[in-house]
C-alpha atoms as a PDB file:
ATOM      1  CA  UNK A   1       0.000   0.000   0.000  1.00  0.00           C
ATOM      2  CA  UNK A   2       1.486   3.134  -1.235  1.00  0.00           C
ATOM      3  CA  UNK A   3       0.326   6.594  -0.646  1.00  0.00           C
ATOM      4  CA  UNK A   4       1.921   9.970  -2.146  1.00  0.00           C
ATOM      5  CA  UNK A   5       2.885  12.903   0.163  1.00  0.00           C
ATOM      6  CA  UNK A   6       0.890  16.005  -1.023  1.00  0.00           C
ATOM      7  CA  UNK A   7       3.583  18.350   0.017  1.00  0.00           C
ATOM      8  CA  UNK A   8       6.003  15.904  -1.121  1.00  0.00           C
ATOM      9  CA  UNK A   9       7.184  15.219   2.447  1.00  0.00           C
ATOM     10  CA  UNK A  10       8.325  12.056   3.690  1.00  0.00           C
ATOM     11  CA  UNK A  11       6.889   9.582   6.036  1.00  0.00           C
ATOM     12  CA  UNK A  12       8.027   8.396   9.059  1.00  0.00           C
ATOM     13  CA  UNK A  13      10.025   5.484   9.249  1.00  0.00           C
ATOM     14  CA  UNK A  14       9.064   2.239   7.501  1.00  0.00           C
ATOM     15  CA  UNK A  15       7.560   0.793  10.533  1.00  0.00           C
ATOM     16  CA  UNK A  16       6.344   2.690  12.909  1.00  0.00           C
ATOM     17  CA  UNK A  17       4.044   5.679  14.300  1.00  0.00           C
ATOM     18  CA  UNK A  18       3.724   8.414  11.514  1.00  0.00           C
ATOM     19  CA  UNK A  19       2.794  11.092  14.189  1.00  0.00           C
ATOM     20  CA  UNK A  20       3.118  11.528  17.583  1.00  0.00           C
ATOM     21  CA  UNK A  21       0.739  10.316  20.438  1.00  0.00           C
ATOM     22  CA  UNK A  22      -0.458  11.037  23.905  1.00  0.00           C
ATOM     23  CA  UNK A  23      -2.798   9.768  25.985  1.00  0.00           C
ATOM     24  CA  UNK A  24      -6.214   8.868  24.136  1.00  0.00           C
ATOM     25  CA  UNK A  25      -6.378   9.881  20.462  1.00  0.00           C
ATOM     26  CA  UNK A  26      -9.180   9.166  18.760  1.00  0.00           C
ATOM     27  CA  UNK A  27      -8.907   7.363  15.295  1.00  0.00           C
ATOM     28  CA  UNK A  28     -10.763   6.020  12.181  1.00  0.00           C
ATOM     29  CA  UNK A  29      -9.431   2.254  11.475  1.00  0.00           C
ATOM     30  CA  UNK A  30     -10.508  -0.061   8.410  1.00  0.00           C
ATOM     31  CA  UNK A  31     -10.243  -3.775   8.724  1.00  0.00           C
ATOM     32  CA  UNK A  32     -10.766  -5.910   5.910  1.00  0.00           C
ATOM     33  CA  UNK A  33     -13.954  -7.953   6.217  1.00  0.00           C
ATOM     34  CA  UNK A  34     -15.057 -11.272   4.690  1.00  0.00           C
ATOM     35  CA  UNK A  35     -16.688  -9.763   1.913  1.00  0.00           C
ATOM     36  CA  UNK A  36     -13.639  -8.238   0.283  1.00  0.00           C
ATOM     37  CA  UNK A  37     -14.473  -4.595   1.414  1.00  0.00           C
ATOM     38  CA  UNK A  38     -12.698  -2.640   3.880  1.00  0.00           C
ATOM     39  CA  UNK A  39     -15.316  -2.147   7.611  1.00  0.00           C
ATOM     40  CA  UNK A  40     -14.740   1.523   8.699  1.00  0.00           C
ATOM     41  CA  UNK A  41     -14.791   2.229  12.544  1.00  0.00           C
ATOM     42  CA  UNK A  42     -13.885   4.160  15.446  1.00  0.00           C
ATOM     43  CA  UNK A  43     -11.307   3.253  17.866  1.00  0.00           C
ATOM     44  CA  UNK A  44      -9.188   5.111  20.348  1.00  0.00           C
ATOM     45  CA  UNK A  45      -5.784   4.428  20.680  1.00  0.00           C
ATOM     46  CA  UNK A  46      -4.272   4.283  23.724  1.00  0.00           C
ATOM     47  CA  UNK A  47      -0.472   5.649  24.239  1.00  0.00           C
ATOM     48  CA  UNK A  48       1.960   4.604  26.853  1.00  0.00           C
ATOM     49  CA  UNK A  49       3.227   6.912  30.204  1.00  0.00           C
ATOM     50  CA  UNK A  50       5.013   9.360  28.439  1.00  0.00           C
ATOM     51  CA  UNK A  51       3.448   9.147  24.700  1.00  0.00           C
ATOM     52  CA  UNK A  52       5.285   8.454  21.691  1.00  0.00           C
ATOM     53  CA  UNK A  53       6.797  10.306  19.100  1.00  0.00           C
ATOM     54  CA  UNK A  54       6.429  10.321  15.284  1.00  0.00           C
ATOM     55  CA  UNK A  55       8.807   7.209  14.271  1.00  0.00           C
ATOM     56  CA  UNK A  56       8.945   5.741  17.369  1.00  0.00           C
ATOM     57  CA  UNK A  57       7.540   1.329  17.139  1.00  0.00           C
ATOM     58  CA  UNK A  58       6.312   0.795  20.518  1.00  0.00           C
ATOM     59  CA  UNK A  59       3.060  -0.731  19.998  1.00  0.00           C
ATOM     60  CA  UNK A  60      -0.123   1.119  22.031  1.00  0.00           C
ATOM     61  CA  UNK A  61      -3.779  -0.691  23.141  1.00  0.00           C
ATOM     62  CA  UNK A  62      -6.874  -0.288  21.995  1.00  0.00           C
ATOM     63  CA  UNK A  63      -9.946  -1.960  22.863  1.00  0.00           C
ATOM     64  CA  UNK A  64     -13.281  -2.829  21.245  1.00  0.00           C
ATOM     65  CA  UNK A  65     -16.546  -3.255  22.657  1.00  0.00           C
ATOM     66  CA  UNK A  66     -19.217  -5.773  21.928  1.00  0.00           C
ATOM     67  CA  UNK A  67     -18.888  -8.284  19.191  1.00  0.00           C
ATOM     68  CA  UNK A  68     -18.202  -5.259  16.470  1.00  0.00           C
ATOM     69  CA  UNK A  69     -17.014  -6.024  12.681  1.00  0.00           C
ATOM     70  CA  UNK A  70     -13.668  -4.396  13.873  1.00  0.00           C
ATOM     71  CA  UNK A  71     -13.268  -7.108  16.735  1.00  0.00           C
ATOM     72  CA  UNK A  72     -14.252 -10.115  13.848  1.00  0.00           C
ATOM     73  CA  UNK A  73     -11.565  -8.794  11.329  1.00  0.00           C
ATOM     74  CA  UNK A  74      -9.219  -8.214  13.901  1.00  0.00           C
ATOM     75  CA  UNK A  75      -9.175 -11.758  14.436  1.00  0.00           C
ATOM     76  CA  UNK A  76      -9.590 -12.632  11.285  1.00  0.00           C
ATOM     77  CA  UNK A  77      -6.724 -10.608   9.740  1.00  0.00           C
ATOM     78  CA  UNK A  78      -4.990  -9.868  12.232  1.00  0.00           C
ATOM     79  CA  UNK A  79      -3.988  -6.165  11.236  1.00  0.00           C
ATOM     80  CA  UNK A  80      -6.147  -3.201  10.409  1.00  0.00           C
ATOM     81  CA  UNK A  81      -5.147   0.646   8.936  1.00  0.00           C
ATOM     82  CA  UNK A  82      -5.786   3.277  11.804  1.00  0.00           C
ATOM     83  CA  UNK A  83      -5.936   6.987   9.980  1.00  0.00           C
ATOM     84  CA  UNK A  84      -5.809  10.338  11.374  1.00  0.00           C
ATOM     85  CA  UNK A  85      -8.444  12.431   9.820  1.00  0.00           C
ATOM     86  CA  UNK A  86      -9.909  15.712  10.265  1.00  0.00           C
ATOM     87  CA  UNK A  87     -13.135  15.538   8.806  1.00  0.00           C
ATOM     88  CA  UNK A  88     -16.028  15.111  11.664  1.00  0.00           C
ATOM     89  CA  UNK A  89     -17.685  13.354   8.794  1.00  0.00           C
ATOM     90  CA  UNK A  90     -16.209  10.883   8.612  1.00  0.00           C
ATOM     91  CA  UNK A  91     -15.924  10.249  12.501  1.00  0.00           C
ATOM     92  CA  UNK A  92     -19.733   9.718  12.811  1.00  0.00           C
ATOM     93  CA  UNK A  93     -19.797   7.780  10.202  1.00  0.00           C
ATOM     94  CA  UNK A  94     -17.244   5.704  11.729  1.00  0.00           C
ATOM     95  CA  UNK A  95     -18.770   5.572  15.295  1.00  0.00           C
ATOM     96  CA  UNK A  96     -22.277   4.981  14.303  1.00  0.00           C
ATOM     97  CA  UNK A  97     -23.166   3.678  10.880  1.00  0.00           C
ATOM     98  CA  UNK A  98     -21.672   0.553   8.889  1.00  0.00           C
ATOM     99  CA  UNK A  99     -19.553   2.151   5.952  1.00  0.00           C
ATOM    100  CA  UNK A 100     -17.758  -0.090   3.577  1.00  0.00           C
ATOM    101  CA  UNK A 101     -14.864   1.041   1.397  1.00  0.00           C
ATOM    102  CA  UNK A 102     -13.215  -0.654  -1.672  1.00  0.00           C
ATOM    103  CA  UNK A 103      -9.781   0.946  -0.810  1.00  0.00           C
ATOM    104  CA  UNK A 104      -8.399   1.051   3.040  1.00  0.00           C
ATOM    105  CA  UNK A 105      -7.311   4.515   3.458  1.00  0.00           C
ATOM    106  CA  UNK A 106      -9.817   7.115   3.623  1.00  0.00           C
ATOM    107  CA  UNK A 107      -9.579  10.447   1.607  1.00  0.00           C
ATOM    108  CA  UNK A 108      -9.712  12.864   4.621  1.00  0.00           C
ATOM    109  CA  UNK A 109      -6.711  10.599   5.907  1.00  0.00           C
ATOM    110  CA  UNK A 110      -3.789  13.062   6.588  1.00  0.00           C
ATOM    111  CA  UNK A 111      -1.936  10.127   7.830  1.00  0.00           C
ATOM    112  CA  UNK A 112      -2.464   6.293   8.378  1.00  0.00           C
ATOM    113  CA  UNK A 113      -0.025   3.654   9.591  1.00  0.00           C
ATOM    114  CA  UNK A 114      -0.788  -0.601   9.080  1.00  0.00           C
ATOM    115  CA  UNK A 115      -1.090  -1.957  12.494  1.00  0.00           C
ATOM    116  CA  UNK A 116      -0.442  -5.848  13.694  1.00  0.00           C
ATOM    117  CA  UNK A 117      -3.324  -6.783  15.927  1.00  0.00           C
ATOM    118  CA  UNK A 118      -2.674  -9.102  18.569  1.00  0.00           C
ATOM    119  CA  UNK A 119      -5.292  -9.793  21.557  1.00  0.00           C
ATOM    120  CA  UNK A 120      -3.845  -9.493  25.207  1.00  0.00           C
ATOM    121  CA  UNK A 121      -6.897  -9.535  27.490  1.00  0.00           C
ATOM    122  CA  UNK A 122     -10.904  -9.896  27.955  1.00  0.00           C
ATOM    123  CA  UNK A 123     -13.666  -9.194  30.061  1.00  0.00           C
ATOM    124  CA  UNK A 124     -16.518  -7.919  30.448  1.00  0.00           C
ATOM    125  CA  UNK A 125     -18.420  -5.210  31.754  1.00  0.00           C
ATOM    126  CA  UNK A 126     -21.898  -3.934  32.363  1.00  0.00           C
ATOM    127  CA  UNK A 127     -22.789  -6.931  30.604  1.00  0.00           C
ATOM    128  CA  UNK A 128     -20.557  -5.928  27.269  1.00  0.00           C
ATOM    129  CA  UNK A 129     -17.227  -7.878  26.308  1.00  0.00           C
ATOM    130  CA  UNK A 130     -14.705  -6.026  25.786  1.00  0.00           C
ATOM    131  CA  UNK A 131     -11.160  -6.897  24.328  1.00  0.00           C
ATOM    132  CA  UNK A 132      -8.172  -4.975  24.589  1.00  0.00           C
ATOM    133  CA  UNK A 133      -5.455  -5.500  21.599  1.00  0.00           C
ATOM    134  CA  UNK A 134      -1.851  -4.563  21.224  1.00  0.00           C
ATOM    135  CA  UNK A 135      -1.183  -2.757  18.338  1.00  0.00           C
ATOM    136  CA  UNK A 136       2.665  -2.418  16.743  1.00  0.00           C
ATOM    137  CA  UNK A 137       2.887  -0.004  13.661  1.00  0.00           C
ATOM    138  CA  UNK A 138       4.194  -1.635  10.044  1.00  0.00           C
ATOM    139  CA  UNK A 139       3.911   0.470   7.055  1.00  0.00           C
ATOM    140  CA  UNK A 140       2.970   4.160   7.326  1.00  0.00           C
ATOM    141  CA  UNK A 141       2.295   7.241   5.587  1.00  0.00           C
ATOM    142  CA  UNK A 142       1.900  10.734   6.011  1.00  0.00           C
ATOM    143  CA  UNK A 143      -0.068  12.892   2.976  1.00  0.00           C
ATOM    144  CA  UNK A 144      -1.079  15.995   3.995  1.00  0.00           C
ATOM    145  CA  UNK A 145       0.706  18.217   6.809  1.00  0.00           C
ATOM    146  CA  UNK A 146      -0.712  21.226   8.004  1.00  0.00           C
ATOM    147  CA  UNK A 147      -1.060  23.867  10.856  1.00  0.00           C
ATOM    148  CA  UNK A 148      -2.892  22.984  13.892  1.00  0.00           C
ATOM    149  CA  UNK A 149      -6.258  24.734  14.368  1.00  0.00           C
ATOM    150  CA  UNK A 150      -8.696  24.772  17.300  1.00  0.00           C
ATOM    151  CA  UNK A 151     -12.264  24.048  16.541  1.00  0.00           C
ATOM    152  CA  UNK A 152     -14.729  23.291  19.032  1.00  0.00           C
ATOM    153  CA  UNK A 153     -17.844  21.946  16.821  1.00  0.00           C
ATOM    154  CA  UNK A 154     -15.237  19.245  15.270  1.00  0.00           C
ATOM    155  CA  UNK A 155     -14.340  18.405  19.348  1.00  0.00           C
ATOM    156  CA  UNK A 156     -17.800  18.639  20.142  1.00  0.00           C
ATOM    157  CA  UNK A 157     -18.904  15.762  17.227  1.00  0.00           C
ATOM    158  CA  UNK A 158     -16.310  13.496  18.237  1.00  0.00           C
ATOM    159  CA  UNK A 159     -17.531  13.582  21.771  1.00  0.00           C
ATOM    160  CA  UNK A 160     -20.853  13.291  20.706  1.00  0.00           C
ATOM    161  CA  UNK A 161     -20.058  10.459  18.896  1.00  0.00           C
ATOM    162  CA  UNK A 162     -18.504   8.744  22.371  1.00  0.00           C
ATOM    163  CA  UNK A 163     -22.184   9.646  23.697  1.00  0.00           C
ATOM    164  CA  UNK A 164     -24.294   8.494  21.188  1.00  0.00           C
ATOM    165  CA  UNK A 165     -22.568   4.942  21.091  1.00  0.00           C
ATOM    166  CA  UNK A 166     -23.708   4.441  24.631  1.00  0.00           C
ATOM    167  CA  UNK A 167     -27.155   5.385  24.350  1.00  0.00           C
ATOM    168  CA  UNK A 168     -28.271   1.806  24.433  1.00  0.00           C
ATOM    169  CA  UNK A 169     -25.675   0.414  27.063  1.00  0.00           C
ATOM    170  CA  UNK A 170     -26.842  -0.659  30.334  1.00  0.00           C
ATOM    171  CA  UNK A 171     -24.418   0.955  32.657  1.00  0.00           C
ATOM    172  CA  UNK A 172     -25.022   4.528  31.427  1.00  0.00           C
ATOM    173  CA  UNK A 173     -27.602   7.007  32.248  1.00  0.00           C
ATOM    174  CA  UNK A 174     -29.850   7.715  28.830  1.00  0.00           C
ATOM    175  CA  UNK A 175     -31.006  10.897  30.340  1.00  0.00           C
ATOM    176  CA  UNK A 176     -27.537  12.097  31.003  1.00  0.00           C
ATOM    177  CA  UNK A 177     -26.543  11.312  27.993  1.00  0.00           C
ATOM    178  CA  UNK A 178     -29.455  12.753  26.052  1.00  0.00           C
ATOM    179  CA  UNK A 179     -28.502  15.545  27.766  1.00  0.00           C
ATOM    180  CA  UNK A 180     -24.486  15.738  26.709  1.00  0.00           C
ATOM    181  CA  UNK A 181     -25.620  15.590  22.749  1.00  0.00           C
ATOM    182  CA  UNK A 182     -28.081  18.729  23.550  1.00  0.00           C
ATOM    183  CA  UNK A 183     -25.064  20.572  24.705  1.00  0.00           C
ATOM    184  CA  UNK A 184     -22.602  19.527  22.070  1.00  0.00           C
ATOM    185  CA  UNK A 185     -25.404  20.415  19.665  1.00  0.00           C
ATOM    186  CA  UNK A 186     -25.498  23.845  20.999  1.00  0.00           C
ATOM    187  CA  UNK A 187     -21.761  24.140  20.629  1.00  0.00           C
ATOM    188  CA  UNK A 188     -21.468  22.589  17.035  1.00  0.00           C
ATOM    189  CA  UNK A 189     -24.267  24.828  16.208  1.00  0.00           C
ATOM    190  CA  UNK A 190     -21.745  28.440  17.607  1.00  0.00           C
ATOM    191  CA  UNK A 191     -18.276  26.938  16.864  1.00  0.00           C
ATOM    192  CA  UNK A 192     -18.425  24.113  13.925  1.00  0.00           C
ATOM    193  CA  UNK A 193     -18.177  24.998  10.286  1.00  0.00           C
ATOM    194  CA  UNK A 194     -19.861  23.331   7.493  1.00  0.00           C
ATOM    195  CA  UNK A 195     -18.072  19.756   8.077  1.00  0.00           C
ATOM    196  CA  UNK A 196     -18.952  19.915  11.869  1.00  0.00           C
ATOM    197  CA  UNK A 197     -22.798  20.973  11.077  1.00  0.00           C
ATOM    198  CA  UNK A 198     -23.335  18.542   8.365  1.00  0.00           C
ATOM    199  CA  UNK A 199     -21.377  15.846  10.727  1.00  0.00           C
ATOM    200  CA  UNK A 200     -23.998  16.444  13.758  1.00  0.00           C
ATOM    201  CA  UNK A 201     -26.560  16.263  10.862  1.00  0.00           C
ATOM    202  CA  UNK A 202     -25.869  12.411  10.060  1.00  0.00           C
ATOM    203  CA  UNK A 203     -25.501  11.962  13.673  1.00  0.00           C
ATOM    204  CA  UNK A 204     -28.566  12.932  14.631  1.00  0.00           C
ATOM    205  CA  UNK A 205     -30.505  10.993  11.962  1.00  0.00           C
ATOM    206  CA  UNK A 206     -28.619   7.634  12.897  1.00  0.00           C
ATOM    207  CA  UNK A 207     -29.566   8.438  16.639  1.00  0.00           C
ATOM    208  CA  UNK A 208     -32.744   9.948  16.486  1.00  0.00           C
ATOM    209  CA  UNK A 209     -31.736  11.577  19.778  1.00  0.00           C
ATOM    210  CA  UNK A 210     -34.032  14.467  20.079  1.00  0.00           C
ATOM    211  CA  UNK A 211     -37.174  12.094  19.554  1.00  0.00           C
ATOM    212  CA  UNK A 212     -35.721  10.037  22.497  1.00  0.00           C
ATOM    213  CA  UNK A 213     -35.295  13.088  24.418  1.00  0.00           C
ATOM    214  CA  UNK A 214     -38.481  14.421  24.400  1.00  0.00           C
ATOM    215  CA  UNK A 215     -39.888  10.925  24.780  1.00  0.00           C
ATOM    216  CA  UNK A 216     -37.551  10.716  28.049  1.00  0.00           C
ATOM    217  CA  UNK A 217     -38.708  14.194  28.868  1.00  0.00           C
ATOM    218  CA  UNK A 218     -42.612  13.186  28.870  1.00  0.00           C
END
């Protein structure tokens, strides 16, 4: 898998994390399912005491939750592509619909690095299993670099996204959480630009959230 640079820049180094990490970065990942096609999903990646720095190898965790297409071709495969974008778009369609690709590196990808997949532990909680994986960097690539710019309707989808996937789980409190994705609509709706507005768009049709709301309200 080869990707050009757009500003003809280099990647990292053959193997290894194409930018650097800290604490809990949220990601897009694609695994490659039975069907030949390429599952896109959200998954947060979890760095070591200390982070790591662009070109560093030492794997990180992640987990999954539930019996998810992501878990399945993680198994399966045993690798998946996790990509840094910066389109909110693309994040709720990652955390909350099923979206199949032909190729396994999104457009809005400014970078994206082949990871090895290997299961270290189980469990399960609030009656959802949960795996957590070790993931070690192979083949990377970096396409786009640019300046880093604050914008709190993108921040505001992808924790919306976080709260919308747990409107159905057991252990958390559907009023409270009804109540997060009224606030981070409010902020998408002052700070987010067209991307962030059309993002909290698809998000609330997969959710119907405001329906629930009012029903949870009556």
């Amino acid at each position: 898998m080869t990707t050009a640079d757009d500003d003809g820049g280099d990647s990292a180094e053959p193997s290894a994390w194409p930018v650097a990490l800290d604490g809990v970065t949220e990601s897009v990942v694609t695994t490659l399912g039975p069907n030949g096609l390429w599952n896109v999903a959200a998954l947060g990646l979890h760095a070591p005491d200390g982070g790591v720095r662009a070109g560093d190898d030492e794997p990180l965790e992640a987990v999954t939750w539930g019996n998810t297409r992501t878990r399945r071709n993680f198994h399966r495969q045993g690798e998946g592509v996790v990509q840094f974008v910066a389109d909110a778009r693309d994040f709720v369609d990652a955390a909350l619909t099923i979206r199949e690709e032909e190729e396994p590196v999104l457009d809005s990808a400014d970078a994206w690095v082949r990871v090895a997949a290997e299961p270290v532990d189980e469990g399960c909680e609030g009656g959802t299993r949960w795996e957590r994986w070790r993931l070690t960097p192979a083949e990377n690539g970096v396409r786009r670099t640019r300046p880093f710019t604050i914008n709190r309707g993108f921040y505001a989808v992808v924790d919306a996204t976080v709260a919308a996937s747990r409107l159905d789980v057991p252990d958390y409190d559907t009023g409270e959480l009804l109540d997060r994705l009224a606030y981070f609509e409010r902020v998408v709706e002052r700070c987010g630009g067209v991307r962030e507005h059309e993002a909290f768009a698809r998000l609330s049709e997969a959710t119907d959230w405001r329906a629930r709301r009012r029903d949870d309200d009556a």
